[in-house]
Protein backbone atom coordinates (compact mmCIF):
# COMPACT_ATOMS: atom_id res chain seq x y z
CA UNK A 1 0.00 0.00 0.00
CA UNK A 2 2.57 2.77 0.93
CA UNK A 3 4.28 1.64 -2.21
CA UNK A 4 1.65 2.60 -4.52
CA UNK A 5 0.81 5.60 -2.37
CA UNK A 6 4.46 6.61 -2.34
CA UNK A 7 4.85 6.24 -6.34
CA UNK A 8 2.00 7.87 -6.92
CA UNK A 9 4.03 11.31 -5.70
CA UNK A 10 6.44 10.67 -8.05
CA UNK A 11 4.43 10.28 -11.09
CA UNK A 12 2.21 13.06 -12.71
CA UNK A 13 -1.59 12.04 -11.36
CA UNK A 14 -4.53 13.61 -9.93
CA UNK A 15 -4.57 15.05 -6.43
CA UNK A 16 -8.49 14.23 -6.10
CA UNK A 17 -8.49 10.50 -7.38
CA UNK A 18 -5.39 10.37 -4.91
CA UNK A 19 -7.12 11.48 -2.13
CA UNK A 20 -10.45 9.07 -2.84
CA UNK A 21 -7.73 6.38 -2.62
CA UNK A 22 -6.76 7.48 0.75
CA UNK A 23 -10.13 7.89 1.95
CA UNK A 24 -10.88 4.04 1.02
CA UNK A 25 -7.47 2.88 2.44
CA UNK A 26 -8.65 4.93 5.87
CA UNK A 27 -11.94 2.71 5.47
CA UNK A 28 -10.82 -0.59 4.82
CA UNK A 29 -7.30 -0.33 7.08
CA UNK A 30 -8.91 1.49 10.55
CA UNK A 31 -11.95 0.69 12.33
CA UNK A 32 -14.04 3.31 10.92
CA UNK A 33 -16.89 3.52 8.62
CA UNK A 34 -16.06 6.08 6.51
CA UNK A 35 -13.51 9.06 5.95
CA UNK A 36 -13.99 12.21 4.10
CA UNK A 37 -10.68 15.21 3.25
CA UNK A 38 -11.67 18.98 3.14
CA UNK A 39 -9.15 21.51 1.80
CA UNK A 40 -8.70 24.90 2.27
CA UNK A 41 -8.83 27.77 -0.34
CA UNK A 42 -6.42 31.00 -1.00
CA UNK A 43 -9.39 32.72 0.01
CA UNK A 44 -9.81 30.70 4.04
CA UNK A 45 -12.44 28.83 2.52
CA UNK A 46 -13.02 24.79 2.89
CA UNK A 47 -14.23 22.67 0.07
CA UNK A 48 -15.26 18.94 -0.07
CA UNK A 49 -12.97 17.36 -2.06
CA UNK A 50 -12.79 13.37 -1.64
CA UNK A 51 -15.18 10.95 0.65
CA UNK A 52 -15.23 7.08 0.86
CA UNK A 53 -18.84 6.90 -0.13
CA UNK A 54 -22.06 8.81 -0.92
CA UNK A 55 -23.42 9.38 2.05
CA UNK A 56 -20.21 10.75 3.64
CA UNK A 57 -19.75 12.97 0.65
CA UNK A 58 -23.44 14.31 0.88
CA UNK A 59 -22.70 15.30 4.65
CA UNK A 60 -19.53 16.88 4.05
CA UNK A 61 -21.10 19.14 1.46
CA UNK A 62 -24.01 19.62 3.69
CA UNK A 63 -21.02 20.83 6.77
CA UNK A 64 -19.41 23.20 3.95
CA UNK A 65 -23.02 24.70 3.08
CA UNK A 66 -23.97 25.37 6.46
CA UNK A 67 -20.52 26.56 7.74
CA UNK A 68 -20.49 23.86 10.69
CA UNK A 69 -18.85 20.32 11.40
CA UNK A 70 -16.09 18.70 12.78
CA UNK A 71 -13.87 19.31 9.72
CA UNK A 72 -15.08 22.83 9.31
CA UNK A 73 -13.95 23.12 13.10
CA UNK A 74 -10.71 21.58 12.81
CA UNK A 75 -9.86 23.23 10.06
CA UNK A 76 -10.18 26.76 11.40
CA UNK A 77 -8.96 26.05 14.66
CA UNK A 78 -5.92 23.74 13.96
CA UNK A 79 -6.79 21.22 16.47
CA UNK A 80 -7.86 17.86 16.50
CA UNK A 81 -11.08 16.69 17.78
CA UNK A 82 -10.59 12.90 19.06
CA UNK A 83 -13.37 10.33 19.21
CA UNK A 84 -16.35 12.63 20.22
CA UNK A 85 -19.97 11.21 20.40
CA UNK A 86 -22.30 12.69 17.75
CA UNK A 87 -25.71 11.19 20.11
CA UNK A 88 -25.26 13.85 22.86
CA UNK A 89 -26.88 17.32 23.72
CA UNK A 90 -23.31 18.54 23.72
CA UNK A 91 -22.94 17.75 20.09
CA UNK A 92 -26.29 19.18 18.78
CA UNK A 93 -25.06 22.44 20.40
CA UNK A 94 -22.04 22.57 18.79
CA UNK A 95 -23.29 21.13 15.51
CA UNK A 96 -27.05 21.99 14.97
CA UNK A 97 -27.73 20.77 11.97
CA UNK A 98 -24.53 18.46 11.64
CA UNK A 99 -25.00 16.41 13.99
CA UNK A 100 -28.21 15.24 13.48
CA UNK A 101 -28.05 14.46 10.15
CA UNK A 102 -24.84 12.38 11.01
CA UNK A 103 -26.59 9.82 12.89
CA UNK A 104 -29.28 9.94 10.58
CA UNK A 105 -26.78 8.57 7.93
CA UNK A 106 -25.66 5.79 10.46
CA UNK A 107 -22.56 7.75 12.11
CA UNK A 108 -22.02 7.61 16.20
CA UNK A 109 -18.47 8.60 16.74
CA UNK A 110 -15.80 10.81 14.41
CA UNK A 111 -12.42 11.85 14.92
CA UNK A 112 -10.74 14.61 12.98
CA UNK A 113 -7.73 15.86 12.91
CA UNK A 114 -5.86 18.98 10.24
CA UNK A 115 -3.95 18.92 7.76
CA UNK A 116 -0.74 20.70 8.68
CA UNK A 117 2.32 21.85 6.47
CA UNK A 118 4.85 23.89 7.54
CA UNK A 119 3.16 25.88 10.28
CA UNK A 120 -0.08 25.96 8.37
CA UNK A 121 -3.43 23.71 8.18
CA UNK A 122 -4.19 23.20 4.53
CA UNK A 123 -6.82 20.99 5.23
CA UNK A 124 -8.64 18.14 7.41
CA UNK A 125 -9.46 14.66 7.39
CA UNK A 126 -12.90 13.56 8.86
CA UNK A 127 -12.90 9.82 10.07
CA UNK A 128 -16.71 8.24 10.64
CA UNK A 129 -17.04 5.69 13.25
CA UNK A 130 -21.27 3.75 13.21
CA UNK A 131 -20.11 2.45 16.99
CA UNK A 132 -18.95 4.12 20.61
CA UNK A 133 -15.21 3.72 21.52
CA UNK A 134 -11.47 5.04 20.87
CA UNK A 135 -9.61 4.45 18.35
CA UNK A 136 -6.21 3.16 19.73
CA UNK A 137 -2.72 4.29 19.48
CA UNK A 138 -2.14 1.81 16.60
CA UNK A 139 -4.94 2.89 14.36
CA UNK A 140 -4.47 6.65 15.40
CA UNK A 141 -0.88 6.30 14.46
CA UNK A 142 -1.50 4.67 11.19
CA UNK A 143 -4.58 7.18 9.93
CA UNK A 144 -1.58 10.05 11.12
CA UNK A 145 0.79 8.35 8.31
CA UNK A 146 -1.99 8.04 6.06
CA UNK A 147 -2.73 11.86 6.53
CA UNK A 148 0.89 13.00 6.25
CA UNK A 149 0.89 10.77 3.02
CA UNK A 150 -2.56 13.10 1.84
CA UNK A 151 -0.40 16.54 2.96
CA UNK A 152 2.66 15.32 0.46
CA UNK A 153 0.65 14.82 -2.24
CA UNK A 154 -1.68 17.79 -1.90
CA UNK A 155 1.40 19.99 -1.45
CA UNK A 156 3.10 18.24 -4.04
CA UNK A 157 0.11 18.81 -6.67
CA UNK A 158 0.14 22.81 -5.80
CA UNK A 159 4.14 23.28 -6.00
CA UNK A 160 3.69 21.49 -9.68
CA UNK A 161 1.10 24.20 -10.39
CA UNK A 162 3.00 27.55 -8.92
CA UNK A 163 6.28 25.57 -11.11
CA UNK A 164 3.71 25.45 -13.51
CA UNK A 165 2.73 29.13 -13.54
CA UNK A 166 5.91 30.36 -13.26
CA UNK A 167 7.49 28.08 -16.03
CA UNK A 168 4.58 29.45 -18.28
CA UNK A 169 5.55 33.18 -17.35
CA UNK A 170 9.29 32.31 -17.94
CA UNK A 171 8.34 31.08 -21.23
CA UNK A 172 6.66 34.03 -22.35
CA UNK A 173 9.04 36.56 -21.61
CA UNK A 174 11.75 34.33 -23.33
CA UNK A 175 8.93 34.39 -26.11
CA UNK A 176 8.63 38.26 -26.10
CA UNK A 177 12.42 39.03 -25.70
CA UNK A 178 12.24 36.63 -28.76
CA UNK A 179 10.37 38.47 -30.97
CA UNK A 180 10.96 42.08 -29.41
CA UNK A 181 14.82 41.61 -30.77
CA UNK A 182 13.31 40.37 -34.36
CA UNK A 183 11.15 43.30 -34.41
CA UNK A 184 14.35 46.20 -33.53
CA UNK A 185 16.73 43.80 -35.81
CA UNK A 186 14.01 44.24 -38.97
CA UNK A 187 13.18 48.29 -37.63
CA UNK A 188 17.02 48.70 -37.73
CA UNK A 189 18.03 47.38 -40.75
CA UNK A 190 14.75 48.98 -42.93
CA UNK A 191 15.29 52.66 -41.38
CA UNK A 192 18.75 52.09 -41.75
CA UNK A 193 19.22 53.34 -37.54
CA UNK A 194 20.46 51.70 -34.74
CA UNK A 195 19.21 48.93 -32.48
CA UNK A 196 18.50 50.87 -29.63
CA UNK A 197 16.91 53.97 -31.66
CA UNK A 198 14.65 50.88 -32.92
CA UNK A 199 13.88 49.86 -29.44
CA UNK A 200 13.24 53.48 -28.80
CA UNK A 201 10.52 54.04 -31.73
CA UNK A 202 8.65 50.41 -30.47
CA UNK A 203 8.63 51.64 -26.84
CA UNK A 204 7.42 55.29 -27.62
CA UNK A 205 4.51 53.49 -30.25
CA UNK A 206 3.48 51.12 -26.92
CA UNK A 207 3.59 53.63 -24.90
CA UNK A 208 1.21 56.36 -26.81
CA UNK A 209 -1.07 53.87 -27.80
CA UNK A 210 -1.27 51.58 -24.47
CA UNK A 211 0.34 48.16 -26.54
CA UNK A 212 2.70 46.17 -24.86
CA UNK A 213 5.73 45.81 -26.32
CA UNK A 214 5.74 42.13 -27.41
CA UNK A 215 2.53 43.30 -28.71
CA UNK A 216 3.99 46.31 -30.76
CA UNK A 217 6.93 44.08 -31.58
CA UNK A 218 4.46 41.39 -33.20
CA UNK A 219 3.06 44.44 -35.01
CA UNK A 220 6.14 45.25 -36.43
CA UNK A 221 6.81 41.88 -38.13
CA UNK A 222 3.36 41.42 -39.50
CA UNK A 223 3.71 44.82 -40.76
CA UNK A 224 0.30 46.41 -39.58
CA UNK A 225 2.44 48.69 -36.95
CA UNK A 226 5.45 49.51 -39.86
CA UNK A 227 3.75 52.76 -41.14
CA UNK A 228 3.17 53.99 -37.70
CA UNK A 229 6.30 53.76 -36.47
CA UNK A 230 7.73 55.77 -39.87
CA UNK A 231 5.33 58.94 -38.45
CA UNK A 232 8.55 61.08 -38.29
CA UNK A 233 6.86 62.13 -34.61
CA UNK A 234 7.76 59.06 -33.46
């Protein structure tokens, strides 16, 4: 199991099929009846994003929508919650509408616990118990590696992105220095002036007329910006 969880994060996959496979390996490895991962947004916001079944993915959504649940609460508070009853008064209080509709769906018990990665909670695991009792150490200890292994690869997917995003803007500025030298080189050689007077004329034409200069570069070479640039004003 932590072999194929493990190569996983070393091969290009998806971060939400990923985390449905955790959620059945919490199921079928712990004694619980179901698990369910929320994430937070840029924004402080939590979203359902994996559950082991239906009926754990229809509460979860229902906790987002009504701003309340043990994941919502762990989640903004950074701290776990361990093995609390969902049949008590003290749970309906904290959980109006939660609660209720947890046991209605067969759930007595939960633990959660957060997501944490360097310093911050990026999420939070919900873990669905249908009898009383603890967890022990063992299983708490093993649903801890499991979640660590669900932090990696969530953190994993979201540095790939940011690389992502910043490979792309790399790219096109490469891209534009590409065709911004093409554009003085051709300006250059038909005005018979030097590079940087060329570079000059394209800046002064973006700046007048609110182009960027790739843009205004681009121009250039088509040859829709050429007669423009020869305004002797410029």
């Amino acid at each position: 199991m932590f072999a194929e969880l493990s190569g996983a994060l070393v091969r290009d996959f998806d971060v939400i099929s990923f985390l449905y496979t955790l959620t059945e390996y919490w199921v079928d490895l712990l004694d619980v009846a179901a698990a369910g991962v929320l994430l937070g947004t840029p924004h402080g916001q939590v979203v359902d994003v994996a559950a082991s079944d239906g009926r754990t993915r229809d509460l979860e959504l229902s906790g987002v929508e009504w701003d309340e649940g043990p994941c919502h609460d762990c989640y903004y508070t950074r701290a776990p919650i361990c093995d609390v009853r969902l049949d008590t008064e003290a749970a309906d209080r904290r959980w109006p509408r939660f609660a209720p509709r947890a046991r209605q769906l067969g759930f007595i018990s939960l633990v959660a616990a957060p997501l944490p990665w360097r310093g911050r909670v990026i999420g939070a695991l919900n873990l669905f118990r249908d009898r009383s009792g603890a967890l022990d150490g063992s299983q708490l200890r093993l649903a801890q590696a499991l979640a660590n292994i669900a932090t990696l690869g969530i953190v994993q997917q979201r540095a790939v992105y940011e690389h992502s995003k910043v490979f792309t803007h790399i790219r096109d500025a490469v891209d534009s220095r590409v065709v911004i030298e093409q554009a003085k080189g051709y300006l250059a050689q038909r005005h018979r002036t030097s590079l940087n007077r060329a570079f000059d004329k394209m800046s002064v034409h973006a700046l007048r007329y609110g182009f960027e200069l790739a843009d205004v570069a681009r121009q250039v070479l088509d040859g829709s910006a050429v007669l423009a640039l020869e305004d002797p004003e410029h």
